[in-house]
N, C-alpha and C. Protein backbone atom coordinates (compact mmCIF):
# COMPACT_ATOMS: atom_id res chain seq x y z
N UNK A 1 9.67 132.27 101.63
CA UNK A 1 8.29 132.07 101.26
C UNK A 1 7.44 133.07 102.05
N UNK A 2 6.60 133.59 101.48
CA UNK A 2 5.62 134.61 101.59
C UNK A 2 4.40 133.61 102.54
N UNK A 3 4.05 134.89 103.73
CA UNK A 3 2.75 134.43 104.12
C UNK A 3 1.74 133.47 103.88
N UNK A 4 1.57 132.60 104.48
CA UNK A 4 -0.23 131.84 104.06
C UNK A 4 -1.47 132.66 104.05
N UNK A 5 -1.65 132.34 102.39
CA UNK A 5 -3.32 133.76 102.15
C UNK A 5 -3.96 133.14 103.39
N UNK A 6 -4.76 134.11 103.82
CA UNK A 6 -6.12 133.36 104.80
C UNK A 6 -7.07 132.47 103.88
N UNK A 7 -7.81 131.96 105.26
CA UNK A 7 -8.86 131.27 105.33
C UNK A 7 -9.90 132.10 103.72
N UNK A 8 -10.01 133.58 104.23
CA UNK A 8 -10.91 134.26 103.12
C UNK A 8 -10.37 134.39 102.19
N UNK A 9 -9.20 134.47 101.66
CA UNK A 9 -8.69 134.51 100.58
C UNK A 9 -8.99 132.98 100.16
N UNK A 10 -8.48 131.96 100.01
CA UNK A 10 -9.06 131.02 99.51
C UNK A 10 -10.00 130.35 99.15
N UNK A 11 -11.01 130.62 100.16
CA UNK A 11 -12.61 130.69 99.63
C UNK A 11 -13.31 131.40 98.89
N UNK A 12 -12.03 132.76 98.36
CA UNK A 12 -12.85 133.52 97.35
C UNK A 12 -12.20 133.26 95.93
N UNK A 13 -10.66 132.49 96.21
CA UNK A 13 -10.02 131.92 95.27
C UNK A 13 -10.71 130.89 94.40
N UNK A 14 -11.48 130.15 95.32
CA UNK A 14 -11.82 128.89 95.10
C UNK A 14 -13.13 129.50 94.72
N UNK A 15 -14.03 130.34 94.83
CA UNK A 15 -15.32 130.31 94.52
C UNK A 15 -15.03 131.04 92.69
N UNK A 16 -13.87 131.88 93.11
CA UNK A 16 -13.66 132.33 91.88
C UNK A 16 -13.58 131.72 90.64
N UNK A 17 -12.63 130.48 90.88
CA UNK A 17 -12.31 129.55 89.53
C UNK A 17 -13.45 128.72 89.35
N UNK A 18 -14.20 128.71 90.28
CA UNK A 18 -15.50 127.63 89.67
C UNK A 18 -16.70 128.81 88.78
N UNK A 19 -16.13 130.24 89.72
CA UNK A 19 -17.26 130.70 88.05
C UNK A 19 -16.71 130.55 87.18
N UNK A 20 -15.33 130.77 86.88
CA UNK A 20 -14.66 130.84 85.97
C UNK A 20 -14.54 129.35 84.94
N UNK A 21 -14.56 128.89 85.37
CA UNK A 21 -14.80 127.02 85.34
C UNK A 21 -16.44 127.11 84.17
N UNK A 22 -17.08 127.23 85.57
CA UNK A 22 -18.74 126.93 85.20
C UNK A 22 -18.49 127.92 83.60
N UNK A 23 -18.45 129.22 83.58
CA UNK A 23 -18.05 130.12 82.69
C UNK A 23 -17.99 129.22 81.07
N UNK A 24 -16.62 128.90 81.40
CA UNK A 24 -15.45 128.26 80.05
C UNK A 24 -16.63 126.82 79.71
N UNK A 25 -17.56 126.27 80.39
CA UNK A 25 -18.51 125.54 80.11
C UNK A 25 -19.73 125.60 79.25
N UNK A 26 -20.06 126.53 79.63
CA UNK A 26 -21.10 127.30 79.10
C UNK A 26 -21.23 127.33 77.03
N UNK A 27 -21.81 126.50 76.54
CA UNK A 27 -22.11 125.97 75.43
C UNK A 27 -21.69 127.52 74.40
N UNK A 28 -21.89 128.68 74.84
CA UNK A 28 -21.71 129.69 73.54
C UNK A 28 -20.44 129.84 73.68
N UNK A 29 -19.70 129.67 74.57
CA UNK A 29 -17.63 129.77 74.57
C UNK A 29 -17.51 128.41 73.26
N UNK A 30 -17.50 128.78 72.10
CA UNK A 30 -16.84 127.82 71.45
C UNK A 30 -15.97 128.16 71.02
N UNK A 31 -15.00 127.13 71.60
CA UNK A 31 -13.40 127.34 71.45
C UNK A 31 -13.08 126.99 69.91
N UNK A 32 -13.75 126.33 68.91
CA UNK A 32 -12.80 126.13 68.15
C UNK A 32 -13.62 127.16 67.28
N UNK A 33 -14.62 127.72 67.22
CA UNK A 33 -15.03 129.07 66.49
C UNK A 33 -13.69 130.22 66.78
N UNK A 34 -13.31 130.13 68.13
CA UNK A 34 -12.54 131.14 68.39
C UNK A 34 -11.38 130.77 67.60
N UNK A 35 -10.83 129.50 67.84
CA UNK A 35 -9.47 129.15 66.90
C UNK A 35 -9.67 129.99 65.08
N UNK A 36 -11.33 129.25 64.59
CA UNK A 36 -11.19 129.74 63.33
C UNK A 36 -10.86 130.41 63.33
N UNK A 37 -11.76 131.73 63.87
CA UNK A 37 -12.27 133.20 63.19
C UNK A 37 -11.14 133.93 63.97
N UNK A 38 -9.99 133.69 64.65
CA UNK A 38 -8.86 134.50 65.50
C UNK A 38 -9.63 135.35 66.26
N UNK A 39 -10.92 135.43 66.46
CA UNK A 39 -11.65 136.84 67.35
C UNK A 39 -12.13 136.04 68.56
N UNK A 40 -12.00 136.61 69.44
CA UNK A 40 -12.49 136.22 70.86
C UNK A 40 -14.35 137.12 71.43
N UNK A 41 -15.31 136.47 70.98
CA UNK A 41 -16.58 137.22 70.81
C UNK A 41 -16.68 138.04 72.12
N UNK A 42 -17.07 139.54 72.31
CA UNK A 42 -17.15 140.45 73.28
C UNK A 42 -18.18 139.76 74.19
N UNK A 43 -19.06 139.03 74.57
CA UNK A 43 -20.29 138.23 75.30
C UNK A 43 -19.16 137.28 76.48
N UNK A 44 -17.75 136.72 75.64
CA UNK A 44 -16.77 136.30 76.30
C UNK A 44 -16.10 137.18 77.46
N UNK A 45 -15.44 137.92 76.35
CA UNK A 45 -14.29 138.73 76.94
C UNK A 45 -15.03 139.30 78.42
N UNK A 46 -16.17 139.31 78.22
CA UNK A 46 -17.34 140.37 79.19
C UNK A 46 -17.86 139.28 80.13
N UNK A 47 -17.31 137.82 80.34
CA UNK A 47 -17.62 137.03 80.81
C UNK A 47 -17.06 137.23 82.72
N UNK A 48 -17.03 136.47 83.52
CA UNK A 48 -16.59 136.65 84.70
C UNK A 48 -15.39 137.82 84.93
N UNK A 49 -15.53 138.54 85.86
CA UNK A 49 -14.44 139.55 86.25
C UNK A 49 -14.58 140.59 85.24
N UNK A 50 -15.54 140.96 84.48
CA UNK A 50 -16.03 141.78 83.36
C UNK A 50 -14.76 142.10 82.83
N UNK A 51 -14.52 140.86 82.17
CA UNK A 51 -13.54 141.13 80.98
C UNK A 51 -11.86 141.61 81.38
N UNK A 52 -11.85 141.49 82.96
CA UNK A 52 -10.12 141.77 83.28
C UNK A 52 -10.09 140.97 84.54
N UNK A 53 -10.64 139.85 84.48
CA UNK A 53 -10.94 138.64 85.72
C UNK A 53 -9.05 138.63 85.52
N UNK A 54 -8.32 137.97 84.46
CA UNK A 54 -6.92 137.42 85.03
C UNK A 54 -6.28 138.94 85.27
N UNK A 55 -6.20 139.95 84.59
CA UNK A 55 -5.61 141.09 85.31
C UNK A 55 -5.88 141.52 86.75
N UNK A 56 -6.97 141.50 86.93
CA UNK A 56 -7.53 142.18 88.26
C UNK A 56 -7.55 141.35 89.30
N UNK A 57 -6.87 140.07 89.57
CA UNK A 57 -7.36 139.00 90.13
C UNK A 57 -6.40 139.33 91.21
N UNK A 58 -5.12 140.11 91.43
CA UNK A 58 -4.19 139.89 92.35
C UNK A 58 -4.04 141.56 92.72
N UNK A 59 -4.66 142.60 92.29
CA UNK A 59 -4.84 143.74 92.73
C UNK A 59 -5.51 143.75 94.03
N UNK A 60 -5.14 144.63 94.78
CA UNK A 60 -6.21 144.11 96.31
C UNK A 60 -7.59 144.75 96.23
N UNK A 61 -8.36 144.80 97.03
CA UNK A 61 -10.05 145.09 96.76
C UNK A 61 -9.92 146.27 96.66
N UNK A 62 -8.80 147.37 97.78
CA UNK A 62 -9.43 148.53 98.07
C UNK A 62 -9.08 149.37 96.88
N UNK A 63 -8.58 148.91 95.72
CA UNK A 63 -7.96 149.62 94.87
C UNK A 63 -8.87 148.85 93.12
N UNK A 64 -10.14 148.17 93.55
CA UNK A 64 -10.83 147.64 92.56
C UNK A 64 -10.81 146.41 92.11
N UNK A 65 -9.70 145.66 92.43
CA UNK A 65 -9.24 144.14 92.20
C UNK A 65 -10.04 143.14 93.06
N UNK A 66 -9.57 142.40 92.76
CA UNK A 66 -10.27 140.86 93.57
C UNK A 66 -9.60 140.24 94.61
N UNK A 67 -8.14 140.78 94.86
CA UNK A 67 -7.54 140.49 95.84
C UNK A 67 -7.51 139.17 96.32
N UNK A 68 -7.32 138.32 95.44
CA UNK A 68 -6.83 137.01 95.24
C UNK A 68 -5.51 136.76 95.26
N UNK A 69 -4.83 135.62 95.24
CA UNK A 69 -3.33 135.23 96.06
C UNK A 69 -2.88 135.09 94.59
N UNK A 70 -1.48 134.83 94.54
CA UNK A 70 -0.58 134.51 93.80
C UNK A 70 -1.20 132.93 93.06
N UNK A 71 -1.15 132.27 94.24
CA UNK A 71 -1.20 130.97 93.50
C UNK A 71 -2.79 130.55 92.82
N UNK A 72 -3.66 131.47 93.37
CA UNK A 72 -5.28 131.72 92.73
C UNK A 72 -4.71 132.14 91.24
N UNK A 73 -4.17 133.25 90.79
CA UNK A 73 -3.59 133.55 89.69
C UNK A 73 -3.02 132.32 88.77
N UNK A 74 -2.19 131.68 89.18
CA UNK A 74 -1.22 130.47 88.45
C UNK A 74 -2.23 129.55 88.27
N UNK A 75 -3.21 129.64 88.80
CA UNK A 75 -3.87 128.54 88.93
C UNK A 75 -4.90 128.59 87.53
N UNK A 76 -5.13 129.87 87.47
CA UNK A 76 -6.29 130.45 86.50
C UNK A 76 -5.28 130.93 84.94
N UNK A 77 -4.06 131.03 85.25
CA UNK A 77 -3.29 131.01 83.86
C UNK A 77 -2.86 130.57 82.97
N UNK A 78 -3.12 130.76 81.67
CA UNK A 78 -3.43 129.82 80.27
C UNK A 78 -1.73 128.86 80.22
């Protein structure tokens, strides 16, 4: 088993999924418009982490990512 993220890593884990949270709340994400129409509206996609929040989430900062942990990731995956 791999290292314990720090203290800062988790508080940015954790601040992360509640935008992400608050986000998926937000009355214009309607999910079952998205089911109809198979399109995911660009206002979304452009939503938290401008549109590559789960890609970029485990890249480290100095290289553009969010430098979030492994289990921040699993946590945020569909």
């Amino acid at each position: 088993m791999g290292p314990a993220p720090s203290a800062e890593s988790v508080a940015n884990g954790a601040q992360f999924r509640a935008a992400i949270e608050e986000f998926a709340r937000v009355p214009r994400v309607d999910n079952e418009q998205i089911e109809r129409d198979a399109k995911i509206p660009d206002d979304v996609i452009r939503g938290p982490g401008r549109g590559w929040a789960r890609f970029g989430m485990k890249i480290d900062k100095a290289y553009g990512g969010l430098g979030l942990s492994n289990l921040d990731y699993c946590r945020l995956a569909p």
